[in-house]
N, C-alpha and C. Protein backbone atom coordinates (compact mmCIF):
# COMPACT_ATOMS: atom_id res chain seq x y z
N UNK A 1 120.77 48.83 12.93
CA UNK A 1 120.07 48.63 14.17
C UNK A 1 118.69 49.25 14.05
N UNK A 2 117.72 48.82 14.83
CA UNK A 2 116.72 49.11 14.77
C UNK A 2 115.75 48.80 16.11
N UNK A 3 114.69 49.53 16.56
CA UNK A 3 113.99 49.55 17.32
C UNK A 3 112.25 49.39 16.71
N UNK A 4 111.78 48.55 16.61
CA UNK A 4 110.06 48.71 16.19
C UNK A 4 109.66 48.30 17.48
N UNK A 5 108.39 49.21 17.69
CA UNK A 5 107.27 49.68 18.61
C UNK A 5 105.67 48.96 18.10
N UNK A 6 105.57 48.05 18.44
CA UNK A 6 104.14 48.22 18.31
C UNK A 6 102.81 48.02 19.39
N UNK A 7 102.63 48.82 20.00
CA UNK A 7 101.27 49.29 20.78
C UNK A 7 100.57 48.71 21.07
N UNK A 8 100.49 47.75 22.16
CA UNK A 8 99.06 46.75 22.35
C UNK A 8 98.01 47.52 22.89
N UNK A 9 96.57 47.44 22.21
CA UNK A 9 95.41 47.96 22.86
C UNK A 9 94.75 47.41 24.03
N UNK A 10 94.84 46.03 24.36
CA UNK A 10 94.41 45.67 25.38
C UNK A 10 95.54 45.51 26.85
N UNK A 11 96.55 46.11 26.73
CA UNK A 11 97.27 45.94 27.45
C UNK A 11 98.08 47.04 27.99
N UNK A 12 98.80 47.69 28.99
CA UNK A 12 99.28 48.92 28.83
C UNK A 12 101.06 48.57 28.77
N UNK A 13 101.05 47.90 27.83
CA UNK A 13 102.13 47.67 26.74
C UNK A 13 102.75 47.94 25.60
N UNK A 14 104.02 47.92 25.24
CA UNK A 14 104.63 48.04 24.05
C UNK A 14 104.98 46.96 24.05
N UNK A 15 105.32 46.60 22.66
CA UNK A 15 106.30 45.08 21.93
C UNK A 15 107.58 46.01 21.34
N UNK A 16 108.53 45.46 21.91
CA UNK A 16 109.70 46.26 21.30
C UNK A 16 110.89 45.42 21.08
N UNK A 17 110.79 45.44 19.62
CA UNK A 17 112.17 44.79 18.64
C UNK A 17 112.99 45.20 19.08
N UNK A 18 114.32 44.74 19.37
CA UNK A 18 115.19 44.91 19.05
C UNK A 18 116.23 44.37 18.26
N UNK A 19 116.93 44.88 17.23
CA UNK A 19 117.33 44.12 16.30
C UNK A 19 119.24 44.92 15.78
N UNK A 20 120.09 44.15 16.23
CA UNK A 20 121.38 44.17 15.86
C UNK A 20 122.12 43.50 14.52
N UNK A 21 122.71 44.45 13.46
CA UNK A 21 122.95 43.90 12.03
C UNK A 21 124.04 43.05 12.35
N UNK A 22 124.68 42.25 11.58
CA UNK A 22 125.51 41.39 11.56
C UNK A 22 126.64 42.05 10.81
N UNK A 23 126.61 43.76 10.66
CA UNK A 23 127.54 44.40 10.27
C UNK A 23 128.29 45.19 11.66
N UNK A 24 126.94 44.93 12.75
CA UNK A 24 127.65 45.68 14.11
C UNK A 24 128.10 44.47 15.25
N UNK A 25 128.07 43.29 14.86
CA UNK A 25 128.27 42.03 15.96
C UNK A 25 129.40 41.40 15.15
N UNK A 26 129.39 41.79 13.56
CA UNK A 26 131.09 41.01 13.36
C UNK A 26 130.73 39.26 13.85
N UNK A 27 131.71 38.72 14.30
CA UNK A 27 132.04 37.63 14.46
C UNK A 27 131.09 37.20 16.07
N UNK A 28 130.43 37.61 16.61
CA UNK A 28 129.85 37.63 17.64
C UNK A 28 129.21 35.94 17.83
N UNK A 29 129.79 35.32 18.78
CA UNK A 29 128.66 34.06 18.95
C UNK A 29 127.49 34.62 19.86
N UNK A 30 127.58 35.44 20.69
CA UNK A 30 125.96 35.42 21.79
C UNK A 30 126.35 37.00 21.61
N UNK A 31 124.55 37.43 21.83
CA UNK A 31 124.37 39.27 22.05
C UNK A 31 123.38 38.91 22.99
N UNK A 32 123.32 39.78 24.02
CA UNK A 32 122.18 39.93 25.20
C UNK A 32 122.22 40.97 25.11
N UNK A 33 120.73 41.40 24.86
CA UNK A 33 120.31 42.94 25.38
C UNK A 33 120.45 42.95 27.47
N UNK A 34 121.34 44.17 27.87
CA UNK A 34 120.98 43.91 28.74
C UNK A 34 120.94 45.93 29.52
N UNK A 35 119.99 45.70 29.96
CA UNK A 35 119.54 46.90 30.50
C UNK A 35 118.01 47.26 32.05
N UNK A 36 117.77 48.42 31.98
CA UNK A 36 116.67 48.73 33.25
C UNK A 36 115.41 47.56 33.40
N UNK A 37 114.98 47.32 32.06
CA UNK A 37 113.82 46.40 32.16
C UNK A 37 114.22 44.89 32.89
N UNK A 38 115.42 44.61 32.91
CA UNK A 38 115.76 43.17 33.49
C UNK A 38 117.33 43.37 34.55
N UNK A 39 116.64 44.56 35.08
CA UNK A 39 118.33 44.97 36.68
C UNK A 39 119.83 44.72 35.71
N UNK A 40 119.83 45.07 34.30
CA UNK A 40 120.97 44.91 33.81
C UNK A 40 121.66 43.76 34.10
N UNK A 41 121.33 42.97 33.94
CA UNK A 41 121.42 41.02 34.22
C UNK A 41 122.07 40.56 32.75
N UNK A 42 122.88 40.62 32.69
CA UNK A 42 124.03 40.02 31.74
C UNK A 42 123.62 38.83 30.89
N UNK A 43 123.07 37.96 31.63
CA UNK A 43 122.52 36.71 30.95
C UNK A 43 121.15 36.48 30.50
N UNK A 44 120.32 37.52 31.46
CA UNK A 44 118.75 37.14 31.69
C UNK A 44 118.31 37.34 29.71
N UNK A 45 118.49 38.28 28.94
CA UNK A 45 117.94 38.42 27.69
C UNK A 45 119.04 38.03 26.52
N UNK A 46 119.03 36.78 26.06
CA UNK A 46 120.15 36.13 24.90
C UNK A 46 119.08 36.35 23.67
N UNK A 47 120.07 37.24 22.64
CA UNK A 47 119.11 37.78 22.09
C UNK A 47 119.46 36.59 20.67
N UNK A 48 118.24 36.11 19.60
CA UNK A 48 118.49 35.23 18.88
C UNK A 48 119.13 35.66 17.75
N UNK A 49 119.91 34.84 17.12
CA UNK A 49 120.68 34.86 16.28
C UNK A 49 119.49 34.32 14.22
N UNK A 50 119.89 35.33 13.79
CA UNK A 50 119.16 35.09 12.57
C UNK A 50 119.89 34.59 11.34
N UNK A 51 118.93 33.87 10.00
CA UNK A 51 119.85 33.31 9.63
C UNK A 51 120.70 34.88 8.76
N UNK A 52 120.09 35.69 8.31
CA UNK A 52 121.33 36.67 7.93
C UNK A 52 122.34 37.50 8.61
N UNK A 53 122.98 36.76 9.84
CA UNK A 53 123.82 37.08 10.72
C UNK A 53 123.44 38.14 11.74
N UNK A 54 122.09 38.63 11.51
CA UNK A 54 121.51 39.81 12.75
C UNK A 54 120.98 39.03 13.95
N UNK A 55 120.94 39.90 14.99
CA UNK A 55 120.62 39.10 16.07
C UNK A 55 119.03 39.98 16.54
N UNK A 56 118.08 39.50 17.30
CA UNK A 56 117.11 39.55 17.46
C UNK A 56 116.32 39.65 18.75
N UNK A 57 115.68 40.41 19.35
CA UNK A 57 114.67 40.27 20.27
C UNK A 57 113.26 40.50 20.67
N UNK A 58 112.26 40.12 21.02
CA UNK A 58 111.32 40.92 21.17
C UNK A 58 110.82 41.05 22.78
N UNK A 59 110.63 42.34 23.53
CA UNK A 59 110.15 42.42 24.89
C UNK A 59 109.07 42.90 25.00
N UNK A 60 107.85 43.04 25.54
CA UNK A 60 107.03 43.68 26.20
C UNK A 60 107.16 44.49 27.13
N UNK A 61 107.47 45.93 27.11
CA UNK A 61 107.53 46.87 27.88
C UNK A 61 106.41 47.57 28.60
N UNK A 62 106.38 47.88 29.62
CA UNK A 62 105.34 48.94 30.41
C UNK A 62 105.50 50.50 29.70
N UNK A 63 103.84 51.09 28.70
CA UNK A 63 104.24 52.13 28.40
C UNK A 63 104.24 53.31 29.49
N UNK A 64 104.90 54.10 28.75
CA UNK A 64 104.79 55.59 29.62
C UNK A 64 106.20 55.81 30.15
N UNK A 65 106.88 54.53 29.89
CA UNK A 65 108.14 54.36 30.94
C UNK A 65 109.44 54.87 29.94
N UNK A 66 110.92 55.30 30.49
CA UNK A 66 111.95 55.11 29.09
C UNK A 66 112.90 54.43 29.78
N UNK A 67 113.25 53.40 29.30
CA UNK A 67 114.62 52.56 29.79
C UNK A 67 115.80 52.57 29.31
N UNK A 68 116.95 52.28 29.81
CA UNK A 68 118.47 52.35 29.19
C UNK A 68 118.81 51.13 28.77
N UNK A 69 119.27 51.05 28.20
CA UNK A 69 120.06 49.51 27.67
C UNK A 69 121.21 49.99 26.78
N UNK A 70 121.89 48.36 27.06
CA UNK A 70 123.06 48.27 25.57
C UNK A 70 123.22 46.96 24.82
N UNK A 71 123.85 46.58 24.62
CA UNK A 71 123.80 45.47 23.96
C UNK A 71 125.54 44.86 24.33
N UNK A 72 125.87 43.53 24.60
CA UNK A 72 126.70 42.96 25.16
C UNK A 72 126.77 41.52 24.12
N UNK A 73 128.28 41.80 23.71
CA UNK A 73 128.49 40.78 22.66
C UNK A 73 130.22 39.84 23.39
N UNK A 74 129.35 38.93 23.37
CA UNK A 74 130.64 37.79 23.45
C UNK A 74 130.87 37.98 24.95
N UNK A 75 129.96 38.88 25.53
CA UNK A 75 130.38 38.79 27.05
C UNK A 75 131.47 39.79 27.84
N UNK A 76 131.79 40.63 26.83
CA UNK A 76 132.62 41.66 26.94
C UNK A 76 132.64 42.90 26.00
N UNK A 77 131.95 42.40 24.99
CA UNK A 77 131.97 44.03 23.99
C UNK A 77 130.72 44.93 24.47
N UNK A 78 130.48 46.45 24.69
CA UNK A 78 129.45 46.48 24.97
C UNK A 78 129.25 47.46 23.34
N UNK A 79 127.85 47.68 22.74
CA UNK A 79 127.49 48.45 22.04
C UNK A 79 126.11 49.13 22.41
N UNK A 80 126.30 50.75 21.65
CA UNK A 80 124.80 51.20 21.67
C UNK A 80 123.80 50.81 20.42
N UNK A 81 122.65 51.27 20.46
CA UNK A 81 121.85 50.94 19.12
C UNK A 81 121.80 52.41 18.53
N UNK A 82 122.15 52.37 17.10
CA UNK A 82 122.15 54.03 16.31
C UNK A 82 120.83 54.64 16.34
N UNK A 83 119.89 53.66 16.81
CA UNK A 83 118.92 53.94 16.66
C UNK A 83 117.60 53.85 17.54
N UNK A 84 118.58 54.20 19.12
CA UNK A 84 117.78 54.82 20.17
C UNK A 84 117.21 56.18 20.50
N UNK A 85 116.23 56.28 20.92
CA UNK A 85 115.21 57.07 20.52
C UNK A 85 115.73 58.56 21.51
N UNK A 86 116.99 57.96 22.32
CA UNK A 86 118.43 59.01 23.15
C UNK A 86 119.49 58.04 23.53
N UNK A 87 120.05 58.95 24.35
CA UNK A 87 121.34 58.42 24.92
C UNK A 87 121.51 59.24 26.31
N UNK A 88 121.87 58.93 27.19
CA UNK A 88 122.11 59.45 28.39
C UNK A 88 123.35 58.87 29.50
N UNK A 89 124.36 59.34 29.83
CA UNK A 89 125.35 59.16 30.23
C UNK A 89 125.61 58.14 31.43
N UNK A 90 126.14 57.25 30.79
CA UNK A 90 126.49 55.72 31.59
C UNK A 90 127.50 55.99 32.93
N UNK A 91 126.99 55.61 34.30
CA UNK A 91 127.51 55.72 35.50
C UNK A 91 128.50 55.01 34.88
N UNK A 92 129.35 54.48 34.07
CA UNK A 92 130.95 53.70 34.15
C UNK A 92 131.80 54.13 33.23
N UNK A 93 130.93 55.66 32.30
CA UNK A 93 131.27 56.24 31.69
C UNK A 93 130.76 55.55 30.15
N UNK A 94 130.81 56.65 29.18
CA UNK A 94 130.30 56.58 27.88
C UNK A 94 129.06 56.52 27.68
N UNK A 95 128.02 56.11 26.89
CA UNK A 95 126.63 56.55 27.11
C UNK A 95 126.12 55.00 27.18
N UNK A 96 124.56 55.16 27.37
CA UNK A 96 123.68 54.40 27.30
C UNK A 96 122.48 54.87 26.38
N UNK A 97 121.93 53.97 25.16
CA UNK A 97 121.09 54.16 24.72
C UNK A 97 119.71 53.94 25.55
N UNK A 98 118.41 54.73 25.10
CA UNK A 98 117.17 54.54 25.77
C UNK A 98 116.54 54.43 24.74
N UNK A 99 115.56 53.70 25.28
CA UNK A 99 114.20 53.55 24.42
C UNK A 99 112.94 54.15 25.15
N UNK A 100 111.83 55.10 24.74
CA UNK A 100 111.08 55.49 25.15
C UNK A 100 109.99 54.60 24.47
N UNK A 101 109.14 54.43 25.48
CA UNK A 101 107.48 54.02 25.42
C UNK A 101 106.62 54.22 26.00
């Protein structure tokens, strides 16, 4: 898993990858990132599927801000990313990864 950041100068934005291996989705047909930036909306972010079985996104974030997310496979699995920048404790229990920007 992975998170890349990259910094727009004309904008008070981040571009932020997100990217799930095809060693943590297994057999997965659909992954949606779903978290703070989109009211945790289940459907709103279907993240794309690559051809070496990883799945893919890119968002534009507001910097300064840190949001929670997880990642939702098949519509019922939920996962964190190993490689959120924290974790902070999920109102339904277990954590939620964040991304700071």
């Amino acid at each position: 898993m992975s998170l890349k950041k990259q910094y727009l100068k004309t904008k008070p934005e981040c571009k932020v990858t997100f990217s799930l291996p095809k060693s943590m989705t297994g057999s997965a047909g659909t992954v949606y990132l779903v978290g703070e930036f989109n009211g945790w909306d289940e459907q709103e972010n279907p993240m794309k599927l690559c051809k070496d079985g990883s799945f893919n996104l890119t968002l534009n974030l507001e910097k300064g801000r840190e949001y929670q997310f997880r990642y939702l496979l098949d519509g019922s699995i939920w996962e964190n990313d190993d490689c959120a920048d924290k974790y902070v404790a999920a109102p339904y229990g277990g954590d939620n990864s964040v991304v700071i920007v």
